[in-house]
Protein backbone atom coordinates (compact mmCIF):
# COMPACT_ATOMS: atom_id res chain seq x y z
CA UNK A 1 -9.74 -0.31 -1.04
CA UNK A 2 -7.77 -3.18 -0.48
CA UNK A 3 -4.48 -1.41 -0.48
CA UNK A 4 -6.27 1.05 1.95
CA UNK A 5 -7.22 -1.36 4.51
CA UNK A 6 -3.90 -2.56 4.39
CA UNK A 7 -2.29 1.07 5.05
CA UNK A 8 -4.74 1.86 8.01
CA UNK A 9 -4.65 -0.99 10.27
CA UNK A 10 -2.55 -0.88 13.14
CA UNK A 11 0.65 -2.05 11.83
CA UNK A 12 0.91 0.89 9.25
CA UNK A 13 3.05 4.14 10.61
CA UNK A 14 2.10 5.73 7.66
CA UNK A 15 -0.51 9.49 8.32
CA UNK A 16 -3.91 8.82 7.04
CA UNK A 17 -2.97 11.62 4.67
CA UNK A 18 -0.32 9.42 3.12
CA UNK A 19 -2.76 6.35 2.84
CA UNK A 20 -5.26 8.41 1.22
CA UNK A 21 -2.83 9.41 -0.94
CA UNK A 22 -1.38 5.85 -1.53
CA UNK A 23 -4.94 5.02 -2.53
CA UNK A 24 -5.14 7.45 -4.99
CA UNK A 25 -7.78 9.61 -3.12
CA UNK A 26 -7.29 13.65 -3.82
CA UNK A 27 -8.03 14.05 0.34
CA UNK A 28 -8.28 12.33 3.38
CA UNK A 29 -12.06 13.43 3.83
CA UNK A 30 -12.92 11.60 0.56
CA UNK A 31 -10.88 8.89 1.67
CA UNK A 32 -12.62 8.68 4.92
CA UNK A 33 -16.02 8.94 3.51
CA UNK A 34 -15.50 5.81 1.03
CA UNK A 35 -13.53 4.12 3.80
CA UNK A 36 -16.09 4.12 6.21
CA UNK A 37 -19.00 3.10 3.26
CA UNK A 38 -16.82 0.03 2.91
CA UNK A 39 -15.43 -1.03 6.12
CA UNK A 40 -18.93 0.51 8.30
CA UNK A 41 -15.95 2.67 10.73
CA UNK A 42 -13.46 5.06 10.32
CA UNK A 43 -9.89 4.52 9.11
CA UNK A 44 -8.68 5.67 12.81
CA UNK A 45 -11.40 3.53 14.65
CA UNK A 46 -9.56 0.31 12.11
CA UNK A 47 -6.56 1.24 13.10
CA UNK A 48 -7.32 0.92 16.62
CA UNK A 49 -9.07 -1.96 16.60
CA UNK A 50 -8.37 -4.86 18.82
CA UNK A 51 -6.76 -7.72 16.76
CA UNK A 52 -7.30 -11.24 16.84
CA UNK A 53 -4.09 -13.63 18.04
């Protein structure tokens, strides 16, 4: 999940599709689902998160 967290925040240009993939996760809607378990949101609501600094 670590690796995932790093491919959806905001500075990744990368599809969720491709993250997913990149994760090892068969499709995004799995992905999703164990995404938002972990980090309590969405990859896309991560992504467009405001940042800190």
């Amino acid at each position: 999940m670590a690796n995932a967290h790093h491919g959806a925040n905001g500075t990744s240009s990368l599809p969720l599709i491709d993250v997913a993939a990149r994760a090892g996760f068969q499709t995004q809607q799995h992905f999703t689902e164990v995404f938002h378990r972990y980090a309590r949101c969405t990859p896309q609501a991560f992504r467009h998160r405001p940042t800190i600094g």
